[in-house]
Protein backbone atom coordinates (compact mmCIF):
# COMPACT_ATOMS: atom_id res chain seq x y z
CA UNK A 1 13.56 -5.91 -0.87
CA UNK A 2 11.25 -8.66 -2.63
CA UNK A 3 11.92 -11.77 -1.75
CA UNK A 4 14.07 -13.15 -3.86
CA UNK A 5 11.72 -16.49 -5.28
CA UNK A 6 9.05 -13.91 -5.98
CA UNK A 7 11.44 -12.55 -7.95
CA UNK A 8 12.33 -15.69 -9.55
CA UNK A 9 8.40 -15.97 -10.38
CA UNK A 10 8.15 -12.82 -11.55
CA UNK A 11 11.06 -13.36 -14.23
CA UNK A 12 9.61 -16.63 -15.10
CA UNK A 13 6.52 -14.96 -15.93
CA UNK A 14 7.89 -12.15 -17.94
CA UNK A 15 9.28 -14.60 -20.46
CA UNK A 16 5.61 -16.10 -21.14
CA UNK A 17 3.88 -12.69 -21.44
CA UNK A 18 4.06 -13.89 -25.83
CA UNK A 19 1.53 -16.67 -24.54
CA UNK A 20 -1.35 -14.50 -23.23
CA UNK A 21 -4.22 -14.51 -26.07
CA UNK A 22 -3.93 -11.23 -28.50
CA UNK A 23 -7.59 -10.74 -27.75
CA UNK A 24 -6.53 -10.85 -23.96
CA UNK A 25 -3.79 -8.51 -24.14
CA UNK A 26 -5.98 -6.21 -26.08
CA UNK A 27 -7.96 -5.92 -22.83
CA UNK A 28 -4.97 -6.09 -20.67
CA UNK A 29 -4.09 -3.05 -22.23
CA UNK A 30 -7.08 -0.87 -22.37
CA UNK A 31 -6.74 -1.00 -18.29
CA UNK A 32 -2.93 -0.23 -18.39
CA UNK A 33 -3.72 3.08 -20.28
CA UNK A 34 -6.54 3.98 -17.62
CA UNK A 35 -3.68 3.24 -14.71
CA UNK A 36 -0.91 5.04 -16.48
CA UNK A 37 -3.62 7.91 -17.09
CA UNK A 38 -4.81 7.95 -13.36
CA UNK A 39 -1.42 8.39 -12.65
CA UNK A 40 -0.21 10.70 -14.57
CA UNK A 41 -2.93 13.64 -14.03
CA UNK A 42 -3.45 12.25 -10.18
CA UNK A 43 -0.72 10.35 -9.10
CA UNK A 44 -2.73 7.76 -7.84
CA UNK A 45 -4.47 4.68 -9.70
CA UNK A 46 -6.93 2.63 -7.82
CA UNK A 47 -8.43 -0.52 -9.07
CA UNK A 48 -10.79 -2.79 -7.67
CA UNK A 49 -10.71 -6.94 -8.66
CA UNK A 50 -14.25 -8.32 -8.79
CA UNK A 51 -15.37 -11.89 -8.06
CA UNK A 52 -18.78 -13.63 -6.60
CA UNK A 53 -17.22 -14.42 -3.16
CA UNK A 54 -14.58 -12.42 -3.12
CA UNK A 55 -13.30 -15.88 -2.04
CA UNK A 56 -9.88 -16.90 -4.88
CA UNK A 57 -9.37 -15.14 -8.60
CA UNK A 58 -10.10 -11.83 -6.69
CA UNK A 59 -7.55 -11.95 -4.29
CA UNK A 60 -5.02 -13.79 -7.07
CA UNK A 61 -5.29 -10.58 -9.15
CA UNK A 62 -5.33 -7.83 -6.38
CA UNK A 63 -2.88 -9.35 -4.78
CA UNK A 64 -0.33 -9.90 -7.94
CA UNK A 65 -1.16 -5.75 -9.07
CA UNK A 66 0.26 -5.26 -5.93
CA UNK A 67 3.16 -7.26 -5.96
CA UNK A 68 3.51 -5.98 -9.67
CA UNK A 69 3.43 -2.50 -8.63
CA UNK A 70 6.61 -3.06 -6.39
CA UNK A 71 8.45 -5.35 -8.73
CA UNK A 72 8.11 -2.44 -11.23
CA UNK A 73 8.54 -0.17 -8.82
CA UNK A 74 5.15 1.99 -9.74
CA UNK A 75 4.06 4.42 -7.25
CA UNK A 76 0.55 4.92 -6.73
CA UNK A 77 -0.95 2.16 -7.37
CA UNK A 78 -3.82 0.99 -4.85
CA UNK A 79 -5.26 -2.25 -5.93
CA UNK A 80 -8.44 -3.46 -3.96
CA UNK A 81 -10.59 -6.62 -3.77
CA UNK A 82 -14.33 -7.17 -3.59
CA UNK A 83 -17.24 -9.72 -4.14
CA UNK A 84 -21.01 -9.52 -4.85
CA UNK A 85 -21.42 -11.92 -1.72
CA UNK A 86 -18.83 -12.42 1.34
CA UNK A 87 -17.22 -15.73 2.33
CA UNK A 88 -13.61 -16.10 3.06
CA UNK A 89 -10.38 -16.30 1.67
CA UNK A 90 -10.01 -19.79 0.40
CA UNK A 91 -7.24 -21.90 1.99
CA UNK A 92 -6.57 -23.71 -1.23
CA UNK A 93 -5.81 -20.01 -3.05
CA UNK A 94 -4.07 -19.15 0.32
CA UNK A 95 -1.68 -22.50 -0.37
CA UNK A 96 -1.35 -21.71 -4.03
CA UNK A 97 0.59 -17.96 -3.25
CA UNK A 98 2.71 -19.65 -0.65
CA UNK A 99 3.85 -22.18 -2.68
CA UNK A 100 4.81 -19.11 -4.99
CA UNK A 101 6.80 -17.28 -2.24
CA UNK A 102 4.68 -15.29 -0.50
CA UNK A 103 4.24 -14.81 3.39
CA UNK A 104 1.03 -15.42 4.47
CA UNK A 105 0.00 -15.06 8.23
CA UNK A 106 -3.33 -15.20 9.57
CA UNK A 107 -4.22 -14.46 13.50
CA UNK A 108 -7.67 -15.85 13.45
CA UNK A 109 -8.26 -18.82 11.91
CA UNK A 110 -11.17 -20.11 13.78
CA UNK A 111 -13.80 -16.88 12.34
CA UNK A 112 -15.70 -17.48 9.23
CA UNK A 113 -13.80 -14.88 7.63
CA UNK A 114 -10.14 -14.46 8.56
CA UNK A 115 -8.08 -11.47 7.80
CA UNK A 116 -4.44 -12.49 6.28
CA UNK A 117 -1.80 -10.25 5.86
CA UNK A 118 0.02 -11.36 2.53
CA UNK A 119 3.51 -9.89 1.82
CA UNK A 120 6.44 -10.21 -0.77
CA UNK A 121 8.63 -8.12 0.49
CA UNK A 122 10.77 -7.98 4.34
CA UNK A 123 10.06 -4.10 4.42
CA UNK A 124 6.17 -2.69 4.78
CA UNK A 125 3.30 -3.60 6.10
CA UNK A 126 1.99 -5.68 3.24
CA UNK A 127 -1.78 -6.38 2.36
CA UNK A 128 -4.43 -7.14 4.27
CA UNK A 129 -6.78 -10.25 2.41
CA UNK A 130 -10.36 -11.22 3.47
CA UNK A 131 -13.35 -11.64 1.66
CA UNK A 132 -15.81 -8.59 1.31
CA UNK A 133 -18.75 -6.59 -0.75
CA UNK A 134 -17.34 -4.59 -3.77
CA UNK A 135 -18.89 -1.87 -2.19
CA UNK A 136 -17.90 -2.25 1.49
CA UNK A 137 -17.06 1.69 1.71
CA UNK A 138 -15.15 0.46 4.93
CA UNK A 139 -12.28 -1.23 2.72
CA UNK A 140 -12.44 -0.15 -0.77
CA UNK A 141 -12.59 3.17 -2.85
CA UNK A 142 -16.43 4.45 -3.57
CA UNK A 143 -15.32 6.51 -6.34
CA UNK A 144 -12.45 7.12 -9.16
CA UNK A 145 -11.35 3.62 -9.40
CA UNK A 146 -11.53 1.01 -12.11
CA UNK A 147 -13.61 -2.40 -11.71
CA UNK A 148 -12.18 -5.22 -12.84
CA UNK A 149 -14.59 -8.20 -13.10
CA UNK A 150 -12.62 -11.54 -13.24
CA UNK A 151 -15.63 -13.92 -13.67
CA UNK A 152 -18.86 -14.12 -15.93
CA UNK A 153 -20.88 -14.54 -12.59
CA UNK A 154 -19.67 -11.23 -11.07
CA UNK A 155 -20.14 -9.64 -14.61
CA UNK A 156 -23.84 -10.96 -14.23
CA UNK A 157 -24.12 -9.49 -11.13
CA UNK A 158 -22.85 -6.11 -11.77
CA UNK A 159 -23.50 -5.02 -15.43
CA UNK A 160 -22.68 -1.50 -13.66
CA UNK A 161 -20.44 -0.86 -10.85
CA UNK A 162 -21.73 2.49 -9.50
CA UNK A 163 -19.00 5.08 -9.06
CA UNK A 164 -16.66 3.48 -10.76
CA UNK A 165 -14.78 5.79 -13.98
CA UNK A 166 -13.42 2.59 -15.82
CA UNK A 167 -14.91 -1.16 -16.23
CA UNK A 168 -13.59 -4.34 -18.06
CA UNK A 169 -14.67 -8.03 -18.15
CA UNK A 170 -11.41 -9.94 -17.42
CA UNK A 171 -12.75 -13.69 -16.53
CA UNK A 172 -10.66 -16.21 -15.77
CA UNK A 173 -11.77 -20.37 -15.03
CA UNK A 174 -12.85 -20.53 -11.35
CA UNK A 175 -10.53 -23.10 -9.59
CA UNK A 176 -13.26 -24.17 -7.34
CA UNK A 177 -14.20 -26.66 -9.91
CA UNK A 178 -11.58 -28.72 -8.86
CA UNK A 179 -11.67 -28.49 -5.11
CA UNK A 180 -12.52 -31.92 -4.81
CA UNK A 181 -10.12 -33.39 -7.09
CA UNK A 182 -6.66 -35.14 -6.84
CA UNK A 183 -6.40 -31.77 -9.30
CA UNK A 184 -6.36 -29.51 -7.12
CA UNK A 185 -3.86 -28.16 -6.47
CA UNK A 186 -2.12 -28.43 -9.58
CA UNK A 187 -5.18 -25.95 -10.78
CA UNK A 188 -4.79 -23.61 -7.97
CA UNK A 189 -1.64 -23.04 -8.95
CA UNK A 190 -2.23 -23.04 -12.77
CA UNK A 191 -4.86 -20.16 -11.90
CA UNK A 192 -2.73 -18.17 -9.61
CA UNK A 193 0.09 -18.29 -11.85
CA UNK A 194 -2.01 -17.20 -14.87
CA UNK A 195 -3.67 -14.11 -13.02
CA UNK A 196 0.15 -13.03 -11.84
CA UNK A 197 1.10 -13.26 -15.30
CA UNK A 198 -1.65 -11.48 -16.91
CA UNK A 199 -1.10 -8.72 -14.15
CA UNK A 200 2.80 -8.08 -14.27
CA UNK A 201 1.57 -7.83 -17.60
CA UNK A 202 -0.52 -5.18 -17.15
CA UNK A 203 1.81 -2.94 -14.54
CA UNK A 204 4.97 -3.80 -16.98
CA UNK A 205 2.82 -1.88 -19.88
CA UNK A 206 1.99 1.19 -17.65
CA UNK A 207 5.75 1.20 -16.55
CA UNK A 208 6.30 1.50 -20.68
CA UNK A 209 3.97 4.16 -20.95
């Protein structure tokens, strides 16, 4: 069972899906019909979200596919995280999806580079969130998977993302830009809360498929 003030985010999202940009949704859509097509002849869609460090709008948008996937409840989907460099999972983004509802537990704090487990839900394991390559063949799919690259920078960096059958340019504003702001975390939240949005979008339209 979801917990129920994800659910009560999730809802609240739906009704703004009319304020995502049409050029936006155009994209949105092109990688809901490679999902719902990955699903349909394999059963399984896999999809990899693509910053620099791996480090806050990565996480925001694997993590929300995820969650999406359940809320919908969509079978099959795997959604992954990567960056072109490694750094951790920032505790300001961390903040930002607890203040949202989900669980968040992390068992070692005092590394460079924790491992969380994140969760929305009391049943399952959830996922595990830390900041790694693209490529790390360790964590994430090297083949059959679509890359989605959520800044310019990480664009930059990877005009092609080898092995993978399916590549869009999905930037969002980097929150970062604000960490030393009274802003902050205002714009954390702003930017997690846009990503979810933009990605129930995305898992509601392969559910319609």
């Amino acid at each position: 069972m979801i917990f129920k003030s994800i659910i009560h985010t999730c809802q609240q999202l739906e009704k703004n899906f009319e304020d995502i940009p049409t050029d936006r949704q155009i994209t949105l859509h092109k990688l809901s019909l490679y999902m719902a097509k990955q699903l349909e002849t394999t059963g399984i869609t896999k999809v990899i979200t693509i910053c620099t460090h791996n480090s806050r709008r990565s996480h925001f948008a694997q993590i929300w596919l995820a969650l999406g996937a359940s809320y919908y409840g969509i079978n099959g989907v795997q959604a992954f995280s990567g960056g072109t460099a490694v750094t951790a999972f920032n505790l300001n983004a961390v903040r930002a999806l607890k203040n949202v509802g989900f669980s968040i537990y992390c068992h070692n704090k005092e590394v460079e580079n924790p491992v969380y487990w994140v969760k929305w839900q009391e049943d399952g394991l959830g996922l595990k969130a830390f900041s790694k390559l693209y490529d790390d063949a360790a964590t994430n799919p090297i083949n059959d998977f679509a890359a989605v690259l959520v800044c310019n920078d990480a664009d930059s960096a990877c005009p092609v993302v080898l092995n993978a059958n399916f590549r869009v340019l999905l930037p969002f504003d980097d929150p970062k830009a604000f960490d030393l702001s009274p802003l902050k975390n205002r714009e954390y939240q702003k930017r997690c809360l846009q990503i979810g949005r933009e990605m129930l979008f995305v898992l509601k339209e392969v559910k319609n498929i």
